[in-house]
PDB file of N, CA and C in Angstrom:
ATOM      1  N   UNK A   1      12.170  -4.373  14.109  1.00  0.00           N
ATOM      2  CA  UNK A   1      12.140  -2.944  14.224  1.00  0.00           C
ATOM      3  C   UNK A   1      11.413  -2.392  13.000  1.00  0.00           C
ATOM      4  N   UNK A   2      10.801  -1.398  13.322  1.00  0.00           N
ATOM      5  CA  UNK A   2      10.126  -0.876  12.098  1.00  0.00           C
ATOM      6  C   UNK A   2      10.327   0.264  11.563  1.00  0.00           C
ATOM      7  N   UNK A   3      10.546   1.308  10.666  1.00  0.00           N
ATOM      8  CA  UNK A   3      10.890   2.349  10.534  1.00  0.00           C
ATOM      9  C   UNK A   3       9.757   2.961   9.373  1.00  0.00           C
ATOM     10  N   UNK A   4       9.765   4.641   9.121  1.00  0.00           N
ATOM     11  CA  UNK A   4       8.911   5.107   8.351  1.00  0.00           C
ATOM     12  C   UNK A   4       9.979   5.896   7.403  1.00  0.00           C
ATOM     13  N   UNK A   5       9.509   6.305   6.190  1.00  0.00           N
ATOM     14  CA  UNK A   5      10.328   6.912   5.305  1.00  0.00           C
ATOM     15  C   UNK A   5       9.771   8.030   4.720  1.00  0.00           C
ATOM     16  N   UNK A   6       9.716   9.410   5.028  1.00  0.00           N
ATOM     17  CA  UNK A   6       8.327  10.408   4.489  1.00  0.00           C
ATOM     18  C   UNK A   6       8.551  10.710   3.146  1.00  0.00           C
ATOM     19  N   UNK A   7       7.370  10.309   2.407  1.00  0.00           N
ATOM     20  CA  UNK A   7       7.371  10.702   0.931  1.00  0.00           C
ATOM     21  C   UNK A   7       6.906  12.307   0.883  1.00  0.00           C
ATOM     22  N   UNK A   8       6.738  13.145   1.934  1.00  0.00           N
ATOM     23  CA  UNK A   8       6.581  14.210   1.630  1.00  0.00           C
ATOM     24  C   UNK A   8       4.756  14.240   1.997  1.00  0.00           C
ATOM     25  N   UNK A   9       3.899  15.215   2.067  1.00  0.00           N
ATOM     26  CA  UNK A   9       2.598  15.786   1.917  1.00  0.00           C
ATOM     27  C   UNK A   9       2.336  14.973   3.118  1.00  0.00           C
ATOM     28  N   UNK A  10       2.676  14.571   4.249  1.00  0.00           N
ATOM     29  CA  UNK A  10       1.900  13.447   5.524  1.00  0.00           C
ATOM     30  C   UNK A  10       1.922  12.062   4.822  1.00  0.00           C
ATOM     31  N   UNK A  11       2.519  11.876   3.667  1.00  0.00           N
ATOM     32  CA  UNK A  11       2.774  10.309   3.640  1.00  0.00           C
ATOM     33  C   UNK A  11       3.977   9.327   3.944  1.00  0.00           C
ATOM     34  N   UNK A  12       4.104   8.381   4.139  1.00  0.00           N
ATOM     35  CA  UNK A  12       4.764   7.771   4.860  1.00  0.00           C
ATOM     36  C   UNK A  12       5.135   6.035   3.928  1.00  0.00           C
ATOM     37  N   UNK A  13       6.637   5.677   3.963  1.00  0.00           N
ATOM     38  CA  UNK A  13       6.594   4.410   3.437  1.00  0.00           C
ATOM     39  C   UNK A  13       7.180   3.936   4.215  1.00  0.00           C
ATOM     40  N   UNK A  14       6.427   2.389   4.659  1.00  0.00           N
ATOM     41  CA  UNK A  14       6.845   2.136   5.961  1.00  0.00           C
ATOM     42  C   UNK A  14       7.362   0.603   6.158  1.00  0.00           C
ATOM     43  N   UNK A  15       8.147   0.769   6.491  1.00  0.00           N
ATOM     44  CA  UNK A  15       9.424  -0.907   6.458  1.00  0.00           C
ATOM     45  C   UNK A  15       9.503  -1.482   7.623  1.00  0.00           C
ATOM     46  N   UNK A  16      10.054  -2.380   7.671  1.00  0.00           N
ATOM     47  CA  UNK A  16      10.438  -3.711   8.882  1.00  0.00           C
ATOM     48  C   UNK A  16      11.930  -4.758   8.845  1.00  0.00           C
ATOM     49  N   UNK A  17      12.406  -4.497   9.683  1.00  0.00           N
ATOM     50  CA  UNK A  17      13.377  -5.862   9.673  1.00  0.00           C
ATOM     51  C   UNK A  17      12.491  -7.248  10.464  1.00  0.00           C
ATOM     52  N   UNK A  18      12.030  -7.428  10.592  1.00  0.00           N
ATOM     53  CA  UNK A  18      11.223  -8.931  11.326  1.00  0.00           C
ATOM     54  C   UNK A  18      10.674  -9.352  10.334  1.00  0.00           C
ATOM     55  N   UNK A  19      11.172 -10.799  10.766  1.00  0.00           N
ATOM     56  CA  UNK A  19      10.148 -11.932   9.617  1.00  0.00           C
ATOM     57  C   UNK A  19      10.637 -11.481   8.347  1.00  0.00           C
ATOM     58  N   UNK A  20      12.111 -11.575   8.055  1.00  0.00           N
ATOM     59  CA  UNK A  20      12.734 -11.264   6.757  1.00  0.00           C
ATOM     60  C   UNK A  20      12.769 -12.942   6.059  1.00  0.00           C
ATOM     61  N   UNK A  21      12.629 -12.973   5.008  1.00  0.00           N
ATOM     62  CA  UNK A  21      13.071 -14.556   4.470  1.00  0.00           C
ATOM     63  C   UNK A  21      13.998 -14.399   3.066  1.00  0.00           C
ATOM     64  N   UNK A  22      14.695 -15.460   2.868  1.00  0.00           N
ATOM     65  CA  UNK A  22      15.082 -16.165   1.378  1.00  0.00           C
ATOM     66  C   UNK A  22      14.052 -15.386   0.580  1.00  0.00           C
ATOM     67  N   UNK A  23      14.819 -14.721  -0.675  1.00  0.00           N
ATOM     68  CA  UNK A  23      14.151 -14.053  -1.527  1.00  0.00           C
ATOM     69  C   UNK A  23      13.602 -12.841  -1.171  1.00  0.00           C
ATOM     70  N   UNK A  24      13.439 -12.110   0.041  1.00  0.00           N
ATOM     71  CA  UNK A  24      12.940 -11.096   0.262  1.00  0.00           C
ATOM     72  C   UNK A  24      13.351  -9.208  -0.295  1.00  0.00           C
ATOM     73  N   UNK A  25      12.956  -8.719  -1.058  1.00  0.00           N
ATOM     74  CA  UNK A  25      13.911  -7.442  -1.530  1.00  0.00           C
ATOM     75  C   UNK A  25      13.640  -6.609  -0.028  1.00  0.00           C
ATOM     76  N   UNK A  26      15.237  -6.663  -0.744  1.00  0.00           N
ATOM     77  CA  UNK A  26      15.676  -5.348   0.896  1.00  0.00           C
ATOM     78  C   UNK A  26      16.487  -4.498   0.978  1.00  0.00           C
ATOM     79  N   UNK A  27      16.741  -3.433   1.867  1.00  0.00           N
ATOM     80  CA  UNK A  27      17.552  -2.395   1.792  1.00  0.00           C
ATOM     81  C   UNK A  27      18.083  -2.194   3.045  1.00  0.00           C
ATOM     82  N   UNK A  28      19.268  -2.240   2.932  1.00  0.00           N
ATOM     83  CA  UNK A  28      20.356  -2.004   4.036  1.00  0.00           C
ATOM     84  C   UNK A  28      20.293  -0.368   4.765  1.00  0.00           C
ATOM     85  N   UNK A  29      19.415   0.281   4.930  1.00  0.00           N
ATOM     86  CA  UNK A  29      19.057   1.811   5.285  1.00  0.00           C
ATOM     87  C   UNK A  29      19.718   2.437   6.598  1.00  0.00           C
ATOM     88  N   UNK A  30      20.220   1.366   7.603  1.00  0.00           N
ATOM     89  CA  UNK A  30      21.350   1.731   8.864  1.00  0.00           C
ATOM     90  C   UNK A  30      22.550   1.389   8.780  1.00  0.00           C
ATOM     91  N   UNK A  31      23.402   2.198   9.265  1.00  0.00           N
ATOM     92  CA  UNK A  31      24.837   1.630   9.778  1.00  0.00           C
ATOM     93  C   UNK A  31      24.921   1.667  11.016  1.00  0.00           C
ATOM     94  N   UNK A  32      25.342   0.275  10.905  1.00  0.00           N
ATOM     95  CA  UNK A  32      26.021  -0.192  12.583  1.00  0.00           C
ATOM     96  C   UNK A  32      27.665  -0.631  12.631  1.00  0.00           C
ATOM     97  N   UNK A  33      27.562  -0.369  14.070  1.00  0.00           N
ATOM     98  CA  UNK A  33      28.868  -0.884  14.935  1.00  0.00           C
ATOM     99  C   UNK A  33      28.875  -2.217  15.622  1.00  0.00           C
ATOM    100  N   UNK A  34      29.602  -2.944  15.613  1.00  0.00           N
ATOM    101  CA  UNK A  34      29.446  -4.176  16.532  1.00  0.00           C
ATOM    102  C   UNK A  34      30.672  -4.016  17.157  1.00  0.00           C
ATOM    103  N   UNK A  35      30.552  -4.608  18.706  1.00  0.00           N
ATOM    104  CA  UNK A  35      31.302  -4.512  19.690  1.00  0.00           C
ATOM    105  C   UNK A  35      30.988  -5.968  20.591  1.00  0.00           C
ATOM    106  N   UNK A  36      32.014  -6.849  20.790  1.00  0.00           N
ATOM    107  CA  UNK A  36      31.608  -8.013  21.601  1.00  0.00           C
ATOM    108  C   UNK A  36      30.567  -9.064  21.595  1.00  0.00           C
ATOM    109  N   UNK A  37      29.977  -9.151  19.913  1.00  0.00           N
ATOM    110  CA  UNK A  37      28.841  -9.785  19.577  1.00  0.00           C
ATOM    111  C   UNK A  37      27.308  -9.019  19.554  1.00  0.00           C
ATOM    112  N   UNK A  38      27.662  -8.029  19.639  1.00  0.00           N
ATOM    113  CA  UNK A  38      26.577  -6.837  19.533  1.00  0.00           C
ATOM    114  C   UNK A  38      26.401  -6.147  18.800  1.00  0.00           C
ATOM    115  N   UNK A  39      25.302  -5.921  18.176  1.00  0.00           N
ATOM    116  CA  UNK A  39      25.125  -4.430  17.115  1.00  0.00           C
ATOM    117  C   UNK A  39      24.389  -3.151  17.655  1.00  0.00           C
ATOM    118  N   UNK A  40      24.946  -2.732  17.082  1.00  0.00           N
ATOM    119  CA  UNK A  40      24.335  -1.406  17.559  1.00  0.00           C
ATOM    120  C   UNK A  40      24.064  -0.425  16.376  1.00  0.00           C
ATOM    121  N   UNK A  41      22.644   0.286  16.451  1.00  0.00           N
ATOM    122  CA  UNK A  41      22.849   1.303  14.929  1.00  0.00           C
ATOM    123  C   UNK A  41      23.094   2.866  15.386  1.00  0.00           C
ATOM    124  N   UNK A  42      24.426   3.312  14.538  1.00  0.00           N
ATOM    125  CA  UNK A  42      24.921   4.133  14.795  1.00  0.00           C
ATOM    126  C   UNK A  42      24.549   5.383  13.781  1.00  0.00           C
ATOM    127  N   UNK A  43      23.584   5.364  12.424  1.00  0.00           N
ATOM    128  CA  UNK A  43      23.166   6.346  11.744  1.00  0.00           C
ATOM    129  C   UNK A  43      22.179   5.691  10.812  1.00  0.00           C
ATOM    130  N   UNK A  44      21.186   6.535  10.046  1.00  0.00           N
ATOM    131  CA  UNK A  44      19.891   5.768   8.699  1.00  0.00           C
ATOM    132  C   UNK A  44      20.501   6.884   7.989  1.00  0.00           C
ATOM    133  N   UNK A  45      20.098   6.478   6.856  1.00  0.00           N
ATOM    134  CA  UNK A  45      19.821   7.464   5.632  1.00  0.00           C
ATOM    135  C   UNK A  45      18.619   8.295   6.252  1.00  0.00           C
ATOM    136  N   UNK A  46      19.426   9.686   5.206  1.00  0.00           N
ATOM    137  CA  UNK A  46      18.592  11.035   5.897  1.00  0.00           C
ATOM    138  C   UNK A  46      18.260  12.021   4.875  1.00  0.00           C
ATOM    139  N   UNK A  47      16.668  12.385   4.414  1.00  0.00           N
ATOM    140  CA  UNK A  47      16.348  13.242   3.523  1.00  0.00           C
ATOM    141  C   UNK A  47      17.621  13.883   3.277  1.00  0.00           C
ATOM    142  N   UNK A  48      18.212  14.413   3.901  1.00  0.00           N
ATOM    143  CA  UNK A  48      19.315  15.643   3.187  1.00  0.00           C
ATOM    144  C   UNK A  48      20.351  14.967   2.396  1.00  0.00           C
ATOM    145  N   UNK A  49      20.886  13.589   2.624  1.00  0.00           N
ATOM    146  CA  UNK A  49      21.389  12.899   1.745  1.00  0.00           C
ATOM    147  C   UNK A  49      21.124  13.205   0.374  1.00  0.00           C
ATOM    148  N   UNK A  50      22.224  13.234  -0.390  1.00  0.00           N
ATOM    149  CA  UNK A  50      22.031  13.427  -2.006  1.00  0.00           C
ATOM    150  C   UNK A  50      21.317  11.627  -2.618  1.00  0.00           C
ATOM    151  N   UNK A  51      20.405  11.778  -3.722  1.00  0.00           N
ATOM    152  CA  UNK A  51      19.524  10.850  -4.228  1.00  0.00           C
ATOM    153  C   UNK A  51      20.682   9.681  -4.277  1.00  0.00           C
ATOM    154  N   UNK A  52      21.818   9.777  -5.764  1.00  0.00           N
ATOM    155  CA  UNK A  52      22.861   9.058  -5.977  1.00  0.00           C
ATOM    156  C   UNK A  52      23.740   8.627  -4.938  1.00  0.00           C
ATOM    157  N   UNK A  53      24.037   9.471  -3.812  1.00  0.00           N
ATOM    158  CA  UNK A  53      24.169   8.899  -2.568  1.00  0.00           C
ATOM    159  C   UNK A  53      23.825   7.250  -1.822  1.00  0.00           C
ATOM    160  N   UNK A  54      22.444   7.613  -1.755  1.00  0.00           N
ATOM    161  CA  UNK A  54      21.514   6.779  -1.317  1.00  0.00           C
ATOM    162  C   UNK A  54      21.586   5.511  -2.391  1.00  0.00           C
ATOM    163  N   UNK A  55      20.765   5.606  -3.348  1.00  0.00           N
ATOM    164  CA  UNK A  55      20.908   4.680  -4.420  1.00  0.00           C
ATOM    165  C   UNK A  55      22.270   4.066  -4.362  1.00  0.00           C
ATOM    166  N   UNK A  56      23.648   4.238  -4.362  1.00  0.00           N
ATOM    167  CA  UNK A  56      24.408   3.638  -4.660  1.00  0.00           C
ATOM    168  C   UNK A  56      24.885   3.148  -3.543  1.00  0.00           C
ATOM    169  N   UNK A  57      24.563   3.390  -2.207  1.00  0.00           N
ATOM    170  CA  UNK A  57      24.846   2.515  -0.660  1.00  0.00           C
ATOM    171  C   UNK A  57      24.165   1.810  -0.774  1.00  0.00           C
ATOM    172  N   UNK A  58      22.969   2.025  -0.812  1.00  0.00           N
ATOM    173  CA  UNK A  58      21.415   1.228  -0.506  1.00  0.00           C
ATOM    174  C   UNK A  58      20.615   0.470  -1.406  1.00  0.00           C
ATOM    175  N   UNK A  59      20.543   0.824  -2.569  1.00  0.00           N
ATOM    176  CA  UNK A  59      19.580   0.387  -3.642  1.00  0.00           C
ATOM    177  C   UNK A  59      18.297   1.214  -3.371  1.00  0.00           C
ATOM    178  N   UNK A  60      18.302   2.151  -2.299  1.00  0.00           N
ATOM    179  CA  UNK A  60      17.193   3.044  -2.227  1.00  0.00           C
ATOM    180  C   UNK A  60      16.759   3.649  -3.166  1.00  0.00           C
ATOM    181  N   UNK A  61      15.272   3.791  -3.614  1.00  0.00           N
ATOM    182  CA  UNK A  61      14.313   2.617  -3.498  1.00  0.00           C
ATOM    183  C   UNK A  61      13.756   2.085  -4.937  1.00  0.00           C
ATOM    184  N   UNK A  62      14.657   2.203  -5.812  1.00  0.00           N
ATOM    185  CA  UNK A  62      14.226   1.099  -7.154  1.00  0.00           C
ATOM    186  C   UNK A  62      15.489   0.249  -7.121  1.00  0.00           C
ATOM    187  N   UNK A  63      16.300  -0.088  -6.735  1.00  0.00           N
ATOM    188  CA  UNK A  63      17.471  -1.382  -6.783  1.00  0.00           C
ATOM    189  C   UNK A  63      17.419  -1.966  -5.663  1.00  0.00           C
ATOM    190  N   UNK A  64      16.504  -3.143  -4.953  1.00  0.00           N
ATOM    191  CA  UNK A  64      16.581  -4.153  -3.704  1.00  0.00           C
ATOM    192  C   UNK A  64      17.658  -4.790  -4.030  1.00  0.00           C
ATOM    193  N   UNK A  65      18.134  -5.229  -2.728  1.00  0.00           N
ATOM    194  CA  UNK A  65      18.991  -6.513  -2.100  1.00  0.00           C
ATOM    195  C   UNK A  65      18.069  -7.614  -2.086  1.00  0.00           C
ATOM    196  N   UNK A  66      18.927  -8.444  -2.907  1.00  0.00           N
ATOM    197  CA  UNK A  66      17.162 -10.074  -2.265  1.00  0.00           C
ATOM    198  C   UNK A  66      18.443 -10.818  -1.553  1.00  0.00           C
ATOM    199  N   UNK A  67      17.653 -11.068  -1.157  1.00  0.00           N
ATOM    200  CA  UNK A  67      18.387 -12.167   0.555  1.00  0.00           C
ATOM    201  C   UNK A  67      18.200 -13.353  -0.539  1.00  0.00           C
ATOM    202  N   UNK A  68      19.420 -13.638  -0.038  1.00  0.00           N
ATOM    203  CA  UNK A  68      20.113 -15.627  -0.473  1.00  0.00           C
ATOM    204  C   UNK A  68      20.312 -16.205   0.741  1.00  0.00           C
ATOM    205  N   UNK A  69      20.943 -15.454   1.667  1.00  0.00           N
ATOM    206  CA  UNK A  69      21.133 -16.800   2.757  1.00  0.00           C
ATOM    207  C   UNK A  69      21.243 -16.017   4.048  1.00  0.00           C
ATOM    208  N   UNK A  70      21.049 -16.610   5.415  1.00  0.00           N
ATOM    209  CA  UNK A  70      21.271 -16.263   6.647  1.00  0.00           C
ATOM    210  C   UNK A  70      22.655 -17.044   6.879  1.00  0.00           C
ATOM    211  N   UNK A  71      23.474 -16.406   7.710  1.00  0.00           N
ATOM    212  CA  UNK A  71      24.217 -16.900   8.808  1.00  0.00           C
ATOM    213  C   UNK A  71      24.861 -15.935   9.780  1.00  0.00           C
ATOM    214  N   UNK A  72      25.639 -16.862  10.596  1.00  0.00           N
ATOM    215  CA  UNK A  72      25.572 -16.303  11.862  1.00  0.00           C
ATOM    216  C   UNK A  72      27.221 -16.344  12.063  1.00  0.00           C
ATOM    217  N   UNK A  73      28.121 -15.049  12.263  1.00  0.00           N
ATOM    218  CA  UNK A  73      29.162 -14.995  12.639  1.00  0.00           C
ATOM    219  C   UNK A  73      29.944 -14.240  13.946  1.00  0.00           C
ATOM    220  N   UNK A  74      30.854 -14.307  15.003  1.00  0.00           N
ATOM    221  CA  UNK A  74      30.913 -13.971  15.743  1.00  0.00           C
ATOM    222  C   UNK A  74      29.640 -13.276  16.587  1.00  0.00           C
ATOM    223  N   UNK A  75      28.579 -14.482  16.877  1.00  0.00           N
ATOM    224  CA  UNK A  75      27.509 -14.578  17.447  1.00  0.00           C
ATOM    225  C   UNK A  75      26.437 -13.308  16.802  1.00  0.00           C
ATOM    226  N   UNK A  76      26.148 -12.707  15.632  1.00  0.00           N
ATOM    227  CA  UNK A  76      25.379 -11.756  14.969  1.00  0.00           C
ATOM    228  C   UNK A  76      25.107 -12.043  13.881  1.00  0.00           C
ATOM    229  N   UNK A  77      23.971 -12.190  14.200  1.00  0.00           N
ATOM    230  CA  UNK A  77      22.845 -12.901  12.981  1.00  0.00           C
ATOM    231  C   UNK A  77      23.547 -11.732  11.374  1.00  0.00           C
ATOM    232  N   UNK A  78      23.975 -12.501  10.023  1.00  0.00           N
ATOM    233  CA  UNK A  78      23.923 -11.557   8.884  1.00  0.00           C
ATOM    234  C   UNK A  78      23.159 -12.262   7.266  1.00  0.00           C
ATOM    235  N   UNK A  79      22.983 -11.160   6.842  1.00  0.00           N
ATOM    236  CA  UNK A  79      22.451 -11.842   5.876  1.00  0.00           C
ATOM    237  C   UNK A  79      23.262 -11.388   4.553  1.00  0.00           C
ATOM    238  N   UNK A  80      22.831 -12.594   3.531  1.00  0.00           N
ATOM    239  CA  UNK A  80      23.819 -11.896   2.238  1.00  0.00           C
ATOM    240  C   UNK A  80      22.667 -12.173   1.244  1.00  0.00           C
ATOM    241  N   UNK A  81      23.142 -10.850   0.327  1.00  0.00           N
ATOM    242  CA  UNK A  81      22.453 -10.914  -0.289  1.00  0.00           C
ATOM    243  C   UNK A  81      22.851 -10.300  -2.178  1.00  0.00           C
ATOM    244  N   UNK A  82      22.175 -10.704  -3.035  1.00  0.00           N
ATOM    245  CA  UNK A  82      22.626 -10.664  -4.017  1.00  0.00           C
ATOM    246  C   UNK A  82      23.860  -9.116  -4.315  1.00  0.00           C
ATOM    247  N   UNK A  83      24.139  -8.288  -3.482  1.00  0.00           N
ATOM    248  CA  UNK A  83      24.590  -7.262  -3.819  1.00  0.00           C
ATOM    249  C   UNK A  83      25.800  -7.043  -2.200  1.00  0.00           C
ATOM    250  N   UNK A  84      25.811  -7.913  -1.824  1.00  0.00           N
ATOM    251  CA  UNK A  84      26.909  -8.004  -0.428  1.00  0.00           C
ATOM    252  C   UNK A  84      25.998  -8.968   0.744  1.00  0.00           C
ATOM    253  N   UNK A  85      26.683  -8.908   1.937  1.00  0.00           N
ATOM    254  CA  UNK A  85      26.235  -9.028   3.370  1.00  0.00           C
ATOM    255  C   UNK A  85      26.412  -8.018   4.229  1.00  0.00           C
ATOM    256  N   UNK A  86      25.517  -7.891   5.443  1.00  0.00           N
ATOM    257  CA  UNK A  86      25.955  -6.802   6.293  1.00  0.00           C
ATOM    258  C   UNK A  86      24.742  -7.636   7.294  1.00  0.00           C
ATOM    259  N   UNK A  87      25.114  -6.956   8.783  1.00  0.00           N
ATOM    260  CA  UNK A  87      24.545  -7.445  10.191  1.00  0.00           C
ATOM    261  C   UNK A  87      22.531  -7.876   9.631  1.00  0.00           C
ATOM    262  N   UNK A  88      21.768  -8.737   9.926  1.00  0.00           N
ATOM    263  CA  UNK A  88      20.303  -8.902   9.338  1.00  0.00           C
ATOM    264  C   UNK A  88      19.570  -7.039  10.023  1.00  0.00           C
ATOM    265  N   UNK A  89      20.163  -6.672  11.223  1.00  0.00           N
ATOM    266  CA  UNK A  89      19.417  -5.688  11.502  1.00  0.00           C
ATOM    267  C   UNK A  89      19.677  -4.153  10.491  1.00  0.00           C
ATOM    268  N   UNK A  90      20.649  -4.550   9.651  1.00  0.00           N
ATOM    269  CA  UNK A  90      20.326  -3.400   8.564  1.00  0.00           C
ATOM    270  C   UNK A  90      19.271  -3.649   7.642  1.00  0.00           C
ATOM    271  N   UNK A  91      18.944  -4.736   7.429  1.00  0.00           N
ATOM    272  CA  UNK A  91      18.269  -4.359   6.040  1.00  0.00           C
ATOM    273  C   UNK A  91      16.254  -4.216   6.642  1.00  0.00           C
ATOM    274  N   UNK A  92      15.564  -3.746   5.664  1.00  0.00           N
ATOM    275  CA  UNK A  92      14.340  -3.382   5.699  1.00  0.00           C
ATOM    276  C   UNK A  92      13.533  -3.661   4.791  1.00  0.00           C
ATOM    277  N   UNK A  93      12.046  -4.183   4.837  1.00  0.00           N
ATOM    278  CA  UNK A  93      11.601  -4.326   3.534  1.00  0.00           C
ATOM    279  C   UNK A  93      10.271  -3.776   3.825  1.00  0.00           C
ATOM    280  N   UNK A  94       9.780  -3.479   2.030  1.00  0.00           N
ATOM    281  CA  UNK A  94       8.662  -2.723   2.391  1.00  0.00           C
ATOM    282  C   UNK A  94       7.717  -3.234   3.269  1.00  0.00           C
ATOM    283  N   UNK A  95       6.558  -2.739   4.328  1.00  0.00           N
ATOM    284  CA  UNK A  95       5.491  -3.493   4.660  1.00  0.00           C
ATOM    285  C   UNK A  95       4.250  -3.112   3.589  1.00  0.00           C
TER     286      UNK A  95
END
């Protein structure tokens, strides 16, 4: 999945969850729900969010998550990473 992030004036910073690896800096930018081996994303971070907000959920965007390891629990791919784990379809890295 890919997402855009507006820096304001028509510019755009623009991320991906696919083709994440070991070592990759990343940011957890959705929350999801899982239900029966499923995820689902239920909200992103949103301009109106306060800065310290963001930064201290996310590492948005000078503190990355670097991925250490994949695995797979009650059938949903997660990844962990130097600062927690959460489902692989939260996190994002720059393209």
């Amino acid at each position: 999945m890919n997402i855009a992030i507006s820096k304001g004036c028509g510019e755009w910073i623009l991320l991906t969850n696919e083709d994440l690896k070991i070592g990759d800096s990343v940011f957890p930018l959705v929350s999801t729900y899982h239900n029966n081996g499923k995820v689902f994303i239920i909200d992103m971070i949103r301009q109106s969010d306060s800065e310290e907000s963001i930064l201290s959920c996310t590492g948005w965007p000078s503190h990355p998550h670097i991925i250490q390891k994949f695995f797979t629990e009650d059938g949903i791919c997660y990844i962990e990473t130097n600062k927690g784990y959460s489902p692989a379809i939260q996190y994002f890295k720059i393209i």
